[in-house]
C-alpha atoms as a PDB file:
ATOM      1  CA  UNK A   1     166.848  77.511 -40.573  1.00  0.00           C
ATOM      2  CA  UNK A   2     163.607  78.747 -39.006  1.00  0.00           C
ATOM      3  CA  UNK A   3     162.101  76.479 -36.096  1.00  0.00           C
ATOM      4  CA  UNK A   4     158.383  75.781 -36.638  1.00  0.00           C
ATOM      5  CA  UNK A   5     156.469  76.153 -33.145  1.00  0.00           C
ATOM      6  CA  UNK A   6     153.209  74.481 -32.991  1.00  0.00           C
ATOM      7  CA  UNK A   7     150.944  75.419 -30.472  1.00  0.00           C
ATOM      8  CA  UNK A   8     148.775  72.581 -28.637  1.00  0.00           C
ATOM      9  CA  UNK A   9     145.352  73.081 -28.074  1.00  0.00           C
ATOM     10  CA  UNK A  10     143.739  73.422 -24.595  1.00  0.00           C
ATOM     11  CA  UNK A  11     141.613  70.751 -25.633  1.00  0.00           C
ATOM     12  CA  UNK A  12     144.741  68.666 -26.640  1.00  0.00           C
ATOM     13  CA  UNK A  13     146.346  69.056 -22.974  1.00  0.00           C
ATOM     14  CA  UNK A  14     143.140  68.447 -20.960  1.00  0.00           C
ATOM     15  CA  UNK A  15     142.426  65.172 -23.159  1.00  0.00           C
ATOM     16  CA  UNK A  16     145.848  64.354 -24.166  1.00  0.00           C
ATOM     17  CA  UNK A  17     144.686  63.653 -27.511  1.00  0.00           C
ATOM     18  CA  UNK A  18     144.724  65.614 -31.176  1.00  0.00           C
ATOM     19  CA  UNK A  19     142.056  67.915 -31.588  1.00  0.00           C
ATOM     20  CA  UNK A  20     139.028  66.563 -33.769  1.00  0.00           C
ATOM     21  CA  UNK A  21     138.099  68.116 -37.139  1.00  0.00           C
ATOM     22  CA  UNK A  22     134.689  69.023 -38.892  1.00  0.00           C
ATOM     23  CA  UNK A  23     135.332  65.932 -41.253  1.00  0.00           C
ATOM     24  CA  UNK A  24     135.401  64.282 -37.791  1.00  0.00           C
ATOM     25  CA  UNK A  25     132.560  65.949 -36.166  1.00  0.00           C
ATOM     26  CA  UNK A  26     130.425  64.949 -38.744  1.00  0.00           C
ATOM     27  CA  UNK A  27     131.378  61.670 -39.767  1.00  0.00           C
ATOM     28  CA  UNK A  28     130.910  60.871 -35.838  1.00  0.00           C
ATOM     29  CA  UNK A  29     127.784  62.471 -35.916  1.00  0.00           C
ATOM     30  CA  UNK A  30     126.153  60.911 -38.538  1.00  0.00           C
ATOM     31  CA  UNK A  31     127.729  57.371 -37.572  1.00  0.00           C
ATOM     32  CA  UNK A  32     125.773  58.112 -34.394  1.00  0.00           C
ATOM     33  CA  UNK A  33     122.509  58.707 -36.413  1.00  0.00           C
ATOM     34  CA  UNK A  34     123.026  55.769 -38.830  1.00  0.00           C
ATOM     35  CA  UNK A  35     123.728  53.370 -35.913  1.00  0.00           C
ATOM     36  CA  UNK A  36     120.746  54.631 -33.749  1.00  0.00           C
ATOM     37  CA  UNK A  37     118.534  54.151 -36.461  1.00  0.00           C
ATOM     38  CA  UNK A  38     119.444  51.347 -37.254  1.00  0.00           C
ATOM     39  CA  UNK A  39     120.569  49.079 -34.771  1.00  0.00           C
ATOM     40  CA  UNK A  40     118.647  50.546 -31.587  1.00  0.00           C
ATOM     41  CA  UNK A  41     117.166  47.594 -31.040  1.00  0.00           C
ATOM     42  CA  UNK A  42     120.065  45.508 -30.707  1.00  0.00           C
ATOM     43  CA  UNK A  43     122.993  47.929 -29.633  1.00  0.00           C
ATOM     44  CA  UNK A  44     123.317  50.412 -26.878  1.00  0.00           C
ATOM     45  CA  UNK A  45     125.337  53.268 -28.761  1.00  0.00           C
ATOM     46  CA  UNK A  46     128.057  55.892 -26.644  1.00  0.00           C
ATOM     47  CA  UNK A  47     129.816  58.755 -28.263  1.00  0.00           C
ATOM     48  CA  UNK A  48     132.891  59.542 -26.082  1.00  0.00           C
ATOM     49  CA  UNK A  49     132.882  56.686 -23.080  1.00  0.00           C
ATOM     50  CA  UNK A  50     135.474  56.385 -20.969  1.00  0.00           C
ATOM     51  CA  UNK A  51     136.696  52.758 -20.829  1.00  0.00           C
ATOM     52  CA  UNK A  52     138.835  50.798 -18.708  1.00  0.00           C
ATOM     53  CA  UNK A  53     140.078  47.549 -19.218  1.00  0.00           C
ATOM     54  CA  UNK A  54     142.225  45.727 -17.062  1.00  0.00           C
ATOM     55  CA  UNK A  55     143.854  48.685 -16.224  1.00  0.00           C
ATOM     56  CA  UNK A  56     144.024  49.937 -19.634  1.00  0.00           C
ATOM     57  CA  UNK A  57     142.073  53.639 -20.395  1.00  0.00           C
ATOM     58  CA  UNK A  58     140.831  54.797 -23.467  1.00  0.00           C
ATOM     59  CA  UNK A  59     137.461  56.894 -24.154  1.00  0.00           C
ATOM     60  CA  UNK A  60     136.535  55.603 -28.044  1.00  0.00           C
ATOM     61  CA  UNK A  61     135.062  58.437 -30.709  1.00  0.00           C
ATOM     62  CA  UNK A  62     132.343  55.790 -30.576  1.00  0.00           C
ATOM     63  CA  UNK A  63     131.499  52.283 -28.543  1.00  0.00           C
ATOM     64  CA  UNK A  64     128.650  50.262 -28.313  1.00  0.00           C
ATOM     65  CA  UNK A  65     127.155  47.313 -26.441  1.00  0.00           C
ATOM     66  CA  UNK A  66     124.358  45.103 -26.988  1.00  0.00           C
ATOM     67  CA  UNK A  67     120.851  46.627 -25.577  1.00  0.00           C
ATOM     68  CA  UNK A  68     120.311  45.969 -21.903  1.00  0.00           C
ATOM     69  CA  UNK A  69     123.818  45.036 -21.334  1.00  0.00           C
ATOM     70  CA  UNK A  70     124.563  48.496 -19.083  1.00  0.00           C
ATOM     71  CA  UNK A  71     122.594  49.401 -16.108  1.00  0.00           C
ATOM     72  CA  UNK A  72     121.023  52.501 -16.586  1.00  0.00           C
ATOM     73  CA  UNK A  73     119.996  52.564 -13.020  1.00  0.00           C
ATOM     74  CA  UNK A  74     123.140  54.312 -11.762  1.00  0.00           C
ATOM     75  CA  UNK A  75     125.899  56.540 -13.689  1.00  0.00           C
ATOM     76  CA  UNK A  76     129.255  55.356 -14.272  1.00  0.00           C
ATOM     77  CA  UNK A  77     132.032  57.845 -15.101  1.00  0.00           C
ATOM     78  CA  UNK A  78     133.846  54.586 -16.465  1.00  0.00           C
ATOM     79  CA  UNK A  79     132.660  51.411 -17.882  1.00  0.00           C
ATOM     80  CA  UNK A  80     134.891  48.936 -16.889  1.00  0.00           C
ATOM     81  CA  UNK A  81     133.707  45.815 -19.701  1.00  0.00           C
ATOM     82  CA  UNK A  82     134.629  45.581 -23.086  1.00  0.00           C
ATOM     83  CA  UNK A  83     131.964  47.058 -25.422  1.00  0.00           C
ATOM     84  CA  UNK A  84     131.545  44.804 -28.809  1.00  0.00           C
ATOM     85  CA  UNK A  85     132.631  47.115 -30.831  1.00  0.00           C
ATOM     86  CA  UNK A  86     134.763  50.634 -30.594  1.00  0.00           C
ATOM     87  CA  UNK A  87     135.005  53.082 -33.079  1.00  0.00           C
ATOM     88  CA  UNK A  88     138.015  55.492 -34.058  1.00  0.00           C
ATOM     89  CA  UNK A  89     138.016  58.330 -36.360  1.00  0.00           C
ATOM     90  CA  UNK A  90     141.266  59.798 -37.429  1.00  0.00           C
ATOM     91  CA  UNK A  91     142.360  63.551 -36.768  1.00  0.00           C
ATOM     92  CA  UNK A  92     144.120  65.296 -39.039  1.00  0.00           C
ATOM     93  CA  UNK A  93     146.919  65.425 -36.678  1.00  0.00           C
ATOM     94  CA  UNK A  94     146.560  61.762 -34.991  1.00  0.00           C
ATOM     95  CA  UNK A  95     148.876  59.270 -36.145  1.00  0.00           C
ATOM     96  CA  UNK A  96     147.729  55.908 -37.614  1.00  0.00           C
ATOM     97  CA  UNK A  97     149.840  53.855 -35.453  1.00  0.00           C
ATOM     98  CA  UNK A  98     148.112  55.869 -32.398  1.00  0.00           C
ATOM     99  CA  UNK A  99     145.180  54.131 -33.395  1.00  0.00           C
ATOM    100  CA  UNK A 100     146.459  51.114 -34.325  1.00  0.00           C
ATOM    101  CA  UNK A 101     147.491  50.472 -31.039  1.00  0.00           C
ATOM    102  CA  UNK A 102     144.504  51.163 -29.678  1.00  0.00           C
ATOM    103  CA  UNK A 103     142.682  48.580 -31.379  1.00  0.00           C
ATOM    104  CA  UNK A 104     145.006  45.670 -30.818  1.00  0.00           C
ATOM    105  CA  UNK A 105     144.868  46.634 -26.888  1.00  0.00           C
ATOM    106  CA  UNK A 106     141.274  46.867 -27.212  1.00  0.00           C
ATOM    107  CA  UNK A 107     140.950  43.656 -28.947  1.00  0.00           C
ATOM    108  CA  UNK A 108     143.332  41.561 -26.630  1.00  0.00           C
ATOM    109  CA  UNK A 109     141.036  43.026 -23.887  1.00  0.00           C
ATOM    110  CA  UNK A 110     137.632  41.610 -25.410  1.00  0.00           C
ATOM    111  CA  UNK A 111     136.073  43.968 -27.652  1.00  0.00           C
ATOM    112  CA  UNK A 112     134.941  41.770 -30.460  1.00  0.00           C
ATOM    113  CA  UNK A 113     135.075  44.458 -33.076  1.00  0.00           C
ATOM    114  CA  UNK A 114     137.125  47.843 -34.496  1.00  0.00           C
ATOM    115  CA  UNK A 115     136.933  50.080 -36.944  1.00  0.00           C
ATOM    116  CA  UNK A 116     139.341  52.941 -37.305  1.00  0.00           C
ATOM    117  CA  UNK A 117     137.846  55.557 -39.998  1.00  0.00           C
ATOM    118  CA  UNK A 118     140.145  57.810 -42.205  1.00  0.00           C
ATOM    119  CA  UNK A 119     137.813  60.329 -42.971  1.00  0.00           C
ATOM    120  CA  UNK A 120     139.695  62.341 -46.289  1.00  0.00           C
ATOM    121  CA  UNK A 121     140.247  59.275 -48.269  1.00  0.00           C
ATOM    122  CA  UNK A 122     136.797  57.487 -47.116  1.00  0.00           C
ATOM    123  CA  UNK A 123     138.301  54.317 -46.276  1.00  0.00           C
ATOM    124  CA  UNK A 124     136.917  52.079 -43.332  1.00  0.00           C
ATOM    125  CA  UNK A 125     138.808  49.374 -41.325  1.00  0.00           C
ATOM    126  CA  UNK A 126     136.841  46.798 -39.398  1.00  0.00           C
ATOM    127  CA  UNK A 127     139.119  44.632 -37.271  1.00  0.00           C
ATOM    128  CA  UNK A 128     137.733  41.457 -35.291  1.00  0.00           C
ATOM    129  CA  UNK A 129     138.580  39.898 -32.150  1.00  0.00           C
ATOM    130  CA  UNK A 130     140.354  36.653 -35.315  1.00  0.00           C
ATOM    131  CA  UNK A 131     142.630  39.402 -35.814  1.00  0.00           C
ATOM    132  CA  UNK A 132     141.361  39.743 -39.367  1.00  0.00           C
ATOM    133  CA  UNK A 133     141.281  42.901 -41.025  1.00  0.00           C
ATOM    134  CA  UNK A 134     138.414  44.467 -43.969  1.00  0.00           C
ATOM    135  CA  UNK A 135     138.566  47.730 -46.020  1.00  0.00           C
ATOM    136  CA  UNK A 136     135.938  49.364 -47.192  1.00  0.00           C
ATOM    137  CA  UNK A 137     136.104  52.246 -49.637  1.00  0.00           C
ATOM    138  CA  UNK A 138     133.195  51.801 -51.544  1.00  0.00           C
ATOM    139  CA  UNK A 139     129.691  49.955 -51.499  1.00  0.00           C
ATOM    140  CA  UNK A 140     128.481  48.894 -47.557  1.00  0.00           C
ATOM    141  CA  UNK A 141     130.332  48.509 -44.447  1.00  0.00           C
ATOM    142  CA  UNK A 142     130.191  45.427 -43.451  1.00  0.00           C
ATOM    143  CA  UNK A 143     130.820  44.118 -39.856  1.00  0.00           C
ATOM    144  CA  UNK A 144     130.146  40.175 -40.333  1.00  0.00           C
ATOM    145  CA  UNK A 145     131.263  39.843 -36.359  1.00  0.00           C
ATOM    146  CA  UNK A 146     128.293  42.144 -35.111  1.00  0.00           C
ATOM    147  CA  UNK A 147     125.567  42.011 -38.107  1.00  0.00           C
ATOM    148  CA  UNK A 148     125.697  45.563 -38.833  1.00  0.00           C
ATOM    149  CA  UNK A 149     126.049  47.021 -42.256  1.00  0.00           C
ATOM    150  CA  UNK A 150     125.807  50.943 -43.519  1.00  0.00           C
ATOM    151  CA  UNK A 151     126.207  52.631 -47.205  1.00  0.00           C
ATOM    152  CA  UNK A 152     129.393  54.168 -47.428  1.00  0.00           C
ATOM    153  CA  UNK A 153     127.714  57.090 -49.256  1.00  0.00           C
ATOM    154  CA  UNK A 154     125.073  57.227 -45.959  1.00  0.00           C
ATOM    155  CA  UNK A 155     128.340  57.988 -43.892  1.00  0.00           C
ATOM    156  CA  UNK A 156     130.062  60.174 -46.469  1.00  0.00           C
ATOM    157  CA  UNK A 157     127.548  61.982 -47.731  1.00  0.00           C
END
């Protein structure tokens, strides 16, 4: 029986996390764009912030937090308060339960909102700070928590 090596990524030991694809890249991207233009005025949106909460570090594909909240007077290297909502987007080679573990520690630590994207079978997952859970595969996402809705076929174009 042949053994399978798999080489890590430099990017996977610096980070200590999988390697993001183009279906990421560009589902981040343009969940970026549809968020900015969309909810400016109301949200403050990160790509890649380092968080920590109560001891607790994670840096989110995407957070945001409503508009003013941060001061933008001095740079932070980490936040240390719970953005409203955190966004995940699944690597090919991240595990589900990676993320899934993510979002209950980020929920028990305030965030009010999570959604975990899988990006080859289009599917969405918003999770609230009730501990109830949505799918979306078709129509608009709908965040009821944080009053923010996009077309499904806006992110997955």
């Amino acid at each position: 029986m042949e053994t399978r090596v798999i080489e890590i990524s430099d990017y996977e030991l610096e980070r200590n996390k999988p390697m993001p694809s183009k279906f990421h890249s560009i589902i981040q991207s343009d969940l970026i764009f549809l968020l900015k233009m969309y909810f400016r005025d109301r949200f403050d949106i990160f790509s890649k912030l380092e968080i920590e909460l109560n001891h607790d570090r994670s840096v989110p594909d995407v957070s945001i937090f409503p508009k003013g909240q941060l001061d933008m007077t001095f740079d932070e290297i980490r936040v240390a308060q719970a953005p409203a909502l955190t966004i995940e987007i699944l690597s090919p080679t991240q595990a589900l339960g990676d993320l899934l573990i993510k979002m209950k520690k980020n929920i028990d630590h305030g965030v009010k909102s999570v959604w975990i994207i899988l990006p080859e079978t289009k599917t969405v997952y918003i999770y609230n700070h009730k501990k109830e859970q949505s799918t979306f595969i078709e129509g608009a996402i709908v965040d009821k928590e944080l009053g923010i809705e996009i077309k499904m076929e806006e992110l997955f174009a």
